[in-house]
PDB file of N, CA and C in Angstrom:
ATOM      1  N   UNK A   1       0.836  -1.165   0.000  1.00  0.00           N
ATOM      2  CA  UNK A   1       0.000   0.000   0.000  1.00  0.00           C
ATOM      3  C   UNK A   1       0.887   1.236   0.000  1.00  0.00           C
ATOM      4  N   UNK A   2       0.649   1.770  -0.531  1.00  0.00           N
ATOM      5  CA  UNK A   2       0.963   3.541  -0.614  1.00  0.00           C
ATOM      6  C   UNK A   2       0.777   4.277   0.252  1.00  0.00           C
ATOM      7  N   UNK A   3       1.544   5.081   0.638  1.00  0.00           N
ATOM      8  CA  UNK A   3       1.215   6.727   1.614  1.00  0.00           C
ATOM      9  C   UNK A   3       2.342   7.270   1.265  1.00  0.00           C
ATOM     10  N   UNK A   4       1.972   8.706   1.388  1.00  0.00           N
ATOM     11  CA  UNK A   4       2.968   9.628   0.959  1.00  0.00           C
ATOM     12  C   UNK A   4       3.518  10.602   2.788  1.00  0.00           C
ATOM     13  N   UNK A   5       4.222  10.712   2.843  1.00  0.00           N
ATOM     14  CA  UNK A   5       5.439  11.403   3.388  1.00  0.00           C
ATOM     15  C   UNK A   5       5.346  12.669   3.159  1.00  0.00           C
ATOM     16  N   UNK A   6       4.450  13.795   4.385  1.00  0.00           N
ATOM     17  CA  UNK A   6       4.215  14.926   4.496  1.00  0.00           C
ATOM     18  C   UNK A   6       5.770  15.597   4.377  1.00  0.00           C
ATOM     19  N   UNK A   7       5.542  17.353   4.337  1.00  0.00           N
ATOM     20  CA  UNK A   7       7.050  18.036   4.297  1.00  0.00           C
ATOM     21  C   UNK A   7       7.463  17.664   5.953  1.00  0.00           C
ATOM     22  N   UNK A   8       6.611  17.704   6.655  1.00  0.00           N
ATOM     23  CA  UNK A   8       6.609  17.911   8.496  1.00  0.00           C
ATOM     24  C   UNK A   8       7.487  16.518   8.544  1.00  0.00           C
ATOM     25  N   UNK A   9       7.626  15.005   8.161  1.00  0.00           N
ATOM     26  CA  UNK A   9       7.428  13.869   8.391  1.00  0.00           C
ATOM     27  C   UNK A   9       6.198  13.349   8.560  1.00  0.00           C
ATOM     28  N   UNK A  10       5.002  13.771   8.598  1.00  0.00           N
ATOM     29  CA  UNK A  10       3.954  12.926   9.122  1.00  0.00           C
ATOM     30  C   UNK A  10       3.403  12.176   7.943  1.00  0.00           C
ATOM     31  N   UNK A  11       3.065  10.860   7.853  1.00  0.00           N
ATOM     32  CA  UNK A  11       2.711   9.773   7.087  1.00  0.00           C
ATOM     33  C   UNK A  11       1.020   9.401   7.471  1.00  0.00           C
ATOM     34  N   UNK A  12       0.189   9.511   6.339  1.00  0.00           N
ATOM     35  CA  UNK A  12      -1.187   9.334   6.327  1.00  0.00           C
ATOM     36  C   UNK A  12      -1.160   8.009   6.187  1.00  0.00           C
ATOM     37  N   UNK A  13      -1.864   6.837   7.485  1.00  0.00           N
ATOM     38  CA  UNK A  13      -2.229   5.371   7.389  1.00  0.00           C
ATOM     39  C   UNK A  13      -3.893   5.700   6.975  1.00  0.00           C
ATOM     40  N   UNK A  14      -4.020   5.077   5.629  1.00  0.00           N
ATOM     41  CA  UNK A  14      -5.666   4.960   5.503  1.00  0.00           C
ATOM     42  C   UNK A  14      -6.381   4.124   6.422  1.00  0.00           C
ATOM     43  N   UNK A  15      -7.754   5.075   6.823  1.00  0.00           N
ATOM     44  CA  UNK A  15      -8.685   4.847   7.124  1.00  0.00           C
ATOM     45  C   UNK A  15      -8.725   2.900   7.491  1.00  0.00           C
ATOM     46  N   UNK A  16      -9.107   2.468   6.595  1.00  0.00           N
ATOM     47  CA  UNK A  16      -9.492   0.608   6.678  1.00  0.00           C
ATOM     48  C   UNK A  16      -8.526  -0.080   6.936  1.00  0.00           C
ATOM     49  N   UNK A  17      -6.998   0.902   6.989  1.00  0.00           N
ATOM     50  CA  UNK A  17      -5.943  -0.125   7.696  1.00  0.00           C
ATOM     51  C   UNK A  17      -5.894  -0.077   9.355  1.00  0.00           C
ATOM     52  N   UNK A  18      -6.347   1.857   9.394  1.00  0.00           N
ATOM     53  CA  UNK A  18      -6.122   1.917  10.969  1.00  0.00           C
ATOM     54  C   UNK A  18      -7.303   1.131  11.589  1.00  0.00           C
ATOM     55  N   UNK A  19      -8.191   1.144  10.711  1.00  0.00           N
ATOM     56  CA  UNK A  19      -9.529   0.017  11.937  1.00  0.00           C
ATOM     57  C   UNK A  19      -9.341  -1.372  11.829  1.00  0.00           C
ATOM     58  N   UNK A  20      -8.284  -1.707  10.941  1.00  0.00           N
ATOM     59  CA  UNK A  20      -7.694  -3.189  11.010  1.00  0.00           C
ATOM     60  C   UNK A  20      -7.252  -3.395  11.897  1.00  0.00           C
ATOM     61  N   UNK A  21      -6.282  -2.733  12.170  1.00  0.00           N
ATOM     62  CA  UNK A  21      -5.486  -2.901  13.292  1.00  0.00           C
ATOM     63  C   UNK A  21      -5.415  -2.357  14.646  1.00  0.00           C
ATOM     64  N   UNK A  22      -6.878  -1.499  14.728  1.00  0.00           N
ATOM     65  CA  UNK A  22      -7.046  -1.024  15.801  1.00  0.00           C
ATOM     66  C   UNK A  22      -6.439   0.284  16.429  1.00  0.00           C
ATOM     67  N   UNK A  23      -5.620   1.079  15.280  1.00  0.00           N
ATOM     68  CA  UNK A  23      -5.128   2.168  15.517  1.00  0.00           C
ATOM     69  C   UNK A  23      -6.388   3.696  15.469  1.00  0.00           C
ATOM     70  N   UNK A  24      -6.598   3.980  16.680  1.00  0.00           N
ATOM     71  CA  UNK A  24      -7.060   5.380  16.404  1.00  0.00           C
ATOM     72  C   UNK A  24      -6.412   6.552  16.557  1.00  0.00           C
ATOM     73  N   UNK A  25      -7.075   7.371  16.546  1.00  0.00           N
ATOM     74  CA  UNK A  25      -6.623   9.710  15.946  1.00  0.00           C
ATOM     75  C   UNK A  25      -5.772   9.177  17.345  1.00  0.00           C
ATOM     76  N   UNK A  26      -4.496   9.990  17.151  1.00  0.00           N
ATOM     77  CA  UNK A  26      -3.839   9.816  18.361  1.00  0.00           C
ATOM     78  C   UNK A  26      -2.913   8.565  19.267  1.00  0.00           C
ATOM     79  N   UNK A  27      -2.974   7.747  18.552  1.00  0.00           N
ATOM     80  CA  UNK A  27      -2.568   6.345  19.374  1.00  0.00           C
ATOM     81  C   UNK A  27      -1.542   5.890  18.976  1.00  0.00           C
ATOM     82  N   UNK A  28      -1.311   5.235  20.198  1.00  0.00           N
ATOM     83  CA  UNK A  28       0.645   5.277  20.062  1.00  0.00           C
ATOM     84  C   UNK A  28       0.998   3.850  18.915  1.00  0.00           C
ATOM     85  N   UNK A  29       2.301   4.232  18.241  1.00  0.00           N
ATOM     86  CA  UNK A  29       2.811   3.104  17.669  1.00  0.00           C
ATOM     87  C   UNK A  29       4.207   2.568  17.582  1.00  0.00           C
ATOM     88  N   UNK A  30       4.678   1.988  17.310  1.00  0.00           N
ATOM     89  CA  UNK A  30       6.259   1.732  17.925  1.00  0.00           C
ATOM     90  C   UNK A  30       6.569   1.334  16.116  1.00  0.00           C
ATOM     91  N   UNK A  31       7.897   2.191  16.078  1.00  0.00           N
ATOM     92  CA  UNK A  31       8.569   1.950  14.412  1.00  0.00           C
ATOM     93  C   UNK A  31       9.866   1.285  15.001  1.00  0.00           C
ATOM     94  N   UNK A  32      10.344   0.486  13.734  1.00  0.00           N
ATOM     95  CA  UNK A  32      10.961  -0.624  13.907  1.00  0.00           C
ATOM     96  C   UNK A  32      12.163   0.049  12.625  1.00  0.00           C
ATOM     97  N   UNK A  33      13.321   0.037  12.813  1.00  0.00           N
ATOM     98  CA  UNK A  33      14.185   0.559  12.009  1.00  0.00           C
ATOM     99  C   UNK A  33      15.089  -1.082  11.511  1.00  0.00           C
ATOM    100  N   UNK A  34      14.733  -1.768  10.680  1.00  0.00           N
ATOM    101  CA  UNK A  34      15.536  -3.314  10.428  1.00  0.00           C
ATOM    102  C   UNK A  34      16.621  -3.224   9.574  1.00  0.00           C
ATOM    103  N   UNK A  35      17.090  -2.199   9.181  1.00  0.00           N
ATOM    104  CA  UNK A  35      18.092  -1.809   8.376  1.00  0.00           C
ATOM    105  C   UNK A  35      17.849  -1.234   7.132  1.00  0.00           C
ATOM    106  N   UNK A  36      16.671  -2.548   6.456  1.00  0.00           N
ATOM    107  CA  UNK A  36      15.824  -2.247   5.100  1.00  0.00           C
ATOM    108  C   UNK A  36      14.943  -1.912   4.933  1.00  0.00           C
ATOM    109  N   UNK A  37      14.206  -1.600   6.046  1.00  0.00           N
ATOM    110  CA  UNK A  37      12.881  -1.143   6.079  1.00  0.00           C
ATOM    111  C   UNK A  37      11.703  -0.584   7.035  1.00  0.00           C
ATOM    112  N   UNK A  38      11.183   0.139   7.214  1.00  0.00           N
ATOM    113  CA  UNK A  38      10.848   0.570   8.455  1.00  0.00           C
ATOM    114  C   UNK A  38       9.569  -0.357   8.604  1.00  0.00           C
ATOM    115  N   UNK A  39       9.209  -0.688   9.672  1.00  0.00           N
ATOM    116  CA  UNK A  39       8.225  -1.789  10.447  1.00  0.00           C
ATOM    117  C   UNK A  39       7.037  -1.098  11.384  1.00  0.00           C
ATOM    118  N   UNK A  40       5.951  -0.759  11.203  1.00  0.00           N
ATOM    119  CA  UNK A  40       5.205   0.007  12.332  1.00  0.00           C
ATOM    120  C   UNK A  40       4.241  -1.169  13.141  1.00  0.00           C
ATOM    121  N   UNK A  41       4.531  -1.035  14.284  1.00  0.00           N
ATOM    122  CA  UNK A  41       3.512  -2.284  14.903  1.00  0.00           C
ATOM    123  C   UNK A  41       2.402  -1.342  15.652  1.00  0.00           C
ATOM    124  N   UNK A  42       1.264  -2.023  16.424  1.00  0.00           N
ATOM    125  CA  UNK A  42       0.607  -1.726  17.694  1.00  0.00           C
ATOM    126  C   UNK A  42       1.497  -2.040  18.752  1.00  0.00           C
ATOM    127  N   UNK A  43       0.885  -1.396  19.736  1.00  0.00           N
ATOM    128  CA  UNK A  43       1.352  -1.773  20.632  1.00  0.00           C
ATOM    129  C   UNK A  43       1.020  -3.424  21.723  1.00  0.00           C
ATOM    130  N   UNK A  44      -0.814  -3.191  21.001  1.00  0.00           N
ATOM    131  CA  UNK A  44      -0.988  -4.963  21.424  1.00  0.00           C
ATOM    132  C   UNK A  44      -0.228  -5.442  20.495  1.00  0.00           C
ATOM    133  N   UNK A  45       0.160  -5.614  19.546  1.00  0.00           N
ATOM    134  CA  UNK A  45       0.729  -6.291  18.538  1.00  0.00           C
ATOM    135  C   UNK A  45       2.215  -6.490  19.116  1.00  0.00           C
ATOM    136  N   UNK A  46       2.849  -5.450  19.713  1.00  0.00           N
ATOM    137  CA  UNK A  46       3.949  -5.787  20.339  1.00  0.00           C
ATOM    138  C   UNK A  46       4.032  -6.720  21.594  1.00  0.00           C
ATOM    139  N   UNK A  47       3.135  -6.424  22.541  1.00  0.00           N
ATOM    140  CA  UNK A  47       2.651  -7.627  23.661  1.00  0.00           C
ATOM    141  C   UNK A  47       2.532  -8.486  23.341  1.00  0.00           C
ATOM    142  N   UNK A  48       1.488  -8.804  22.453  1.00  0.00           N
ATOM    143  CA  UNK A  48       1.299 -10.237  22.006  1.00  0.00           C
ATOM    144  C   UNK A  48       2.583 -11.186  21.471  1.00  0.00           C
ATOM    145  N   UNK A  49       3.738 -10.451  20.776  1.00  0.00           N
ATOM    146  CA  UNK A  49       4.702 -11.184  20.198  1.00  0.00           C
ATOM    147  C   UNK A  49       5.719 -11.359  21.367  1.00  0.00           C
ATOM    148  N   UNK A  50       5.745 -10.667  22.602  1.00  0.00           N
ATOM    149  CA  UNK A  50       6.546 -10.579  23.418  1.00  0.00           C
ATOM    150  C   UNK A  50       5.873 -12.011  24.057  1.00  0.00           C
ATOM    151  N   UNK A  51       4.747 -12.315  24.799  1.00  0.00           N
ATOM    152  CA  UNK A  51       3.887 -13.349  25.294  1.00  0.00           C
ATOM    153  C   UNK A  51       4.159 -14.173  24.412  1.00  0.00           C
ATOM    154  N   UNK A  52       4.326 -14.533  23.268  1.00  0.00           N
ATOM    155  CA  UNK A  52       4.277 -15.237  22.729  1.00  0.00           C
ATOM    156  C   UNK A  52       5.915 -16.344  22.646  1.00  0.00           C
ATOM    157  N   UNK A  53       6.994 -15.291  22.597  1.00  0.00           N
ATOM    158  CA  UNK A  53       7.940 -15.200  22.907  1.00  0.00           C
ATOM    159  C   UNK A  53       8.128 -16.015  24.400  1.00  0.00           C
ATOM    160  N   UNK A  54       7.571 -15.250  25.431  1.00  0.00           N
ATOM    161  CA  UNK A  54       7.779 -15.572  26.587  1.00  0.00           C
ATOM    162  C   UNK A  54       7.207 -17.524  26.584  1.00  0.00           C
ATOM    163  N   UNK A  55       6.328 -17.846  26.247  1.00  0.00           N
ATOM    164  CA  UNK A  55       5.987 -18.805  26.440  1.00  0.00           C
ATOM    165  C   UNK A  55       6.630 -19.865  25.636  1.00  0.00           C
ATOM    166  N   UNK A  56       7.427 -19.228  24.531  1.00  0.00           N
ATOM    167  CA  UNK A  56       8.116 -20.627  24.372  1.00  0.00           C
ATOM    168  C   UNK A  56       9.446 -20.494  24.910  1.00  0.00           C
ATOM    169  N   UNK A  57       9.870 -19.516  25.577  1.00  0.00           N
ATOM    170  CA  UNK A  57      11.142 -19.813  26.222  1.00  0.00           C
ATOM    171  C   UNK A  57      10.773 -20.820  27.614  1.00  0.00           C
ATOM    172  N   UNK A  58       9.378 -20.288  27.949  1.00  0.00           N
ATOM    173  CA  UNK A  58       9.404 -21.173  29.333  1.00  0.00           C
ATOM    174  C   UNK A  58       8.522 -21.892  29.168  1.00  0.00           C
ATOM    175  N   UNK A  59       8.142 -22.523  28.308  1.00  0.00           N
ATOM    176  CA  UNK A  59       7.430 -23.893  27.846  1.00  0.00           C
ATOM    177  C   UNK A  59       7.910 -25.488  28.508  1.00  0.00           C
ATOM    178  N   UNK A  60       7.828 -25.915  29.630  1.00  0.00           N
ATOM    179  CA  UNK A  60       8.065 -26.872  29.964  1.00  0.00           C
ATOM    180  C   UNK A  60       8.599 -26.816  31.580  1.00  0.00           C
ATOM    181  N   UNK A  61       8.777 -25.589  31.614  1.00  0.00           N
ATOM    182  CA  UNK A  61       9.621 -25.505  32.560  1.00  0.00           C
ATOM    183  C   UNK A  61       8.346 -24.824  33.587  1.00  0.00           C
ATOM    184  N   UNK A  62       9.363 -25.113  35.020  1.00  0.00           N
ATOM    185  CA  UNK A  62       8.450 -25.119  36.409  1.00  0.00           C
ATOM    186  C   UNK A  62       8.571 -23.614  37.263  1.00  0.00           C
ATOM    187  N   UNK A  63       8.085 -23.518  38.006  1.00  0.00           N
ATOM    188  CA  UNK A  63       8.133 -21.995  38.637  1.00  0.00           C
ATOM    189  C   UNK A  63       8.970 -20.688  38.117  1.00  0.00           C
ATOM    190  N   UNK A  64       7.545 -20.685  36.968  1.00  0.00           N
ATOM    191  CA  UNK A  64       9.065 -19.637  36.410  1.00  0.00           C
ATOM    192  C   UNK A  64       7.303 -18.479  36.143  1.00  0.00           C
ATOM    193  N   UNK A  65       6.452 -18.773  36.758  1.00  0.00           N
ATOM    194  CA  UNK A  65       4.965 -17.284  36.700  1.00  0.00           C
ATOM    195  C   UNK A  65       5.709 -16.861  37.728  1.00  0.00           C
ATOM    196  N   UNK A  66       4.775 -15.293  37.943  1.00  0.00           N
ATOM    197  CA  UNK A  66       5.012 -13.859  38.669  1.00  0.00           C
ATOM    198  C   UNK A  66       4.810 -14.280  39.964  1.00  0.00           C
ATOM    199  N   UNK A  67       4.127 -15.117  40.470  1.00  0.00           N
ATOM    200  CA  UNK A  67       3.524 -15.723  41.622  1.00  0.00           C
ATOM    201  C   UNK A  67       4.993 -15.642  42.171  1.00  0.00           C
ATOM    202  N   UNK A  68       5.179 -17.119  41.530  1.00  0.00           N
ATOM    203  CA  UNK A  68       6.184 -18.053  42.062  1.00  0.00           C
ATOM    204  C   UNK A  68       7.634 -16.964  42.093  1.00  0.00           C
ATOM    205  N   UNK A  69       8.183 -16.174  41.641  1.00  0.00           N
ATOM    206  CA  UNK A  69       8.834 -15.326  41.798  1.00  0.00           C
ATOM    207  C   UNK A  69       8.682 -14.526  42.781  1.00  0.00           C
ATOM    208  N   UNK A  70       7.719 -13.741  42.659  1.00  0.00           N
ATOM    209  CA  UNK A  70       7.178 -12.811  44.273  1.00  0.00           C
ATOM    210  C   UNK A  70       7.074 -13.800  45.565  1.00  0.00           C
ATOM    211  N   UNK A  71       6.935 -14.999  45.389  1.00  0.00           N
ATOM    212  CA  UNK A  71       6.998 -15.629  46.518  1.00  0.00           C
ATOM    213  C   UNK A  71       8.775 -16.090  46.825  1.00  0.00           C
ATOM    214  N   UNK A  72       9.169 -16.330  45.528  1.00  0.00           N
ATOM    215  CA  UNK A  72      10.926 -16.222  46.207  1.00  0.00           C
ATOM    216  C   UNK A  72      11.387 -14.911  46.658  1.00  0.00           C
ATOM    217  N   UNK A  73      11.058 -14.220  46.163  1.00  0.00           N
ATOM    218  CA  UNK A  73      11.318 -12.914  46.702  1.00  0.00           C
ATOM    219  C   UNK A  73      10.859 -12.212  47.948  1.00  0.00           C
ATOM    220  N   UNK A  74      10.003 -12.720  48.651  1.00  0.00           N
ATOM    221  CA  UNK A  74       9.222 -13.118  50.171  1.00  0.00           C
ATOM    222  C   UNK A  74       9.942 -14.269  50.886  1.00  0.00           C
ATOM    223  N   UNK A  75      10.152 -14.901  50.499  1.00  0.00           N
ATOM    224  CA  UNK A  75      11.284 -15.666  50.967  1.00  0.00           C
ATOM    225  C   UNK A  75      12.573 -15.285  51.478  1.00  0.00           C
ATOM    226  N   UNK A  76      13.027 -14.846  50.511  1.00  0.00           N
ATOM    227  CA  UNK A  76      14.385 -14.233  50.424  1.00  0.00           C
ATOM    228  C   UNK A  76      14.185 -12.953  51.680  1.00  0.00           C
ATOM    229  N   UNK A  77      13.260 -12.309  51.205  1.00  0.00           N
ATOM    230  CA  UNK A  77      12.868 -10.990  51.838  1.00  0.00           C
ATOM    231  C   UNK A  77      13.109 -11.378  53.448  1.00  0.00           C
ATOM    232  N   UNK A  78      12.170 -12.442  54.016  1.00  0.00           N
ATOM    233  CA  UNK A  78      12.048 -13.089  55.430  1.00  0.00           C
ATOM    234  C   UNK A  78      13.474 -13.258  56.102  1.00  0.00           C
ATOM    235  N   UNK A  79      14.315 -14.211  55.139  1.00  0.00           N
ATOM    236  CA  UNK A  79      15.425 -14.413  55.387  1.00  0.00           C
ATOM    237  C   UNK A  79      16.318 -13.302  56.080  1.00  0.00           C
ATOM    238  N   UNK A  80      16.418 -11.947  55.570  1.00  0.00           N
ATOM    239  CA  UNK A  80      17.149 -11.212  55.988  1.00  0.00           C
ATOM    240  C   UNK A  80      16.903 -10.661  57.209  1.00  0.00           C
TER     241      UNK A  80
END
C-alpha cells in the first residue's frame, strides 16, 4: 500500500488499515528501524509477540509465573 510522506514527516495510514489494526486519531505506535525497512507495529501487537515469545522460552519448565517469583522474593525478603 501507498502513503505519501508529508514536508513535516507525518505519514497518512488509511482509514481501513487503521480500523484493522485497531489504531485510532492519536494512538501510540512503535517503528521498527531493520536496516531495510521501516516496520510500524501496535502496541498490542507488540505484547502479544513478546507473550508469545515468553511462552516458548518457558514452555516446559516449572516456577518460572510472577507468583512463584514474588513468593521467592518473600522468601528471600524473610530471610534477611
Amino acid at each position: 500500500m501507498k502513503a505519501r510522506v508529508m514536508a513535516d514527516g507525518r505519514v497518512s495510514l488509511p482509514a481501513d488499515m487503521r480500523r484493522r489494526h485497531g489504531i485510532e486519531r492519536g494512538g501510540d505506535v512503535v517503528l521498527e528501524d531493520t536496516g531495510d525497512a521501516i516496520v510500524l507495529r501496535t502496541l498490542d501487537q507488540i505484547v502479544a509477540r513478546a507473550q508469545e515469545l515468553s511462552r516458548q522460552l518457558l514452555a516446559g519448565k516449572t516456577n518460572v509465573s510472577v507468583d512463584d517469583f514474588l513468593e521467592e522474593r518473600r522468601r528471600e525478603a524473610e530471610q534477611e
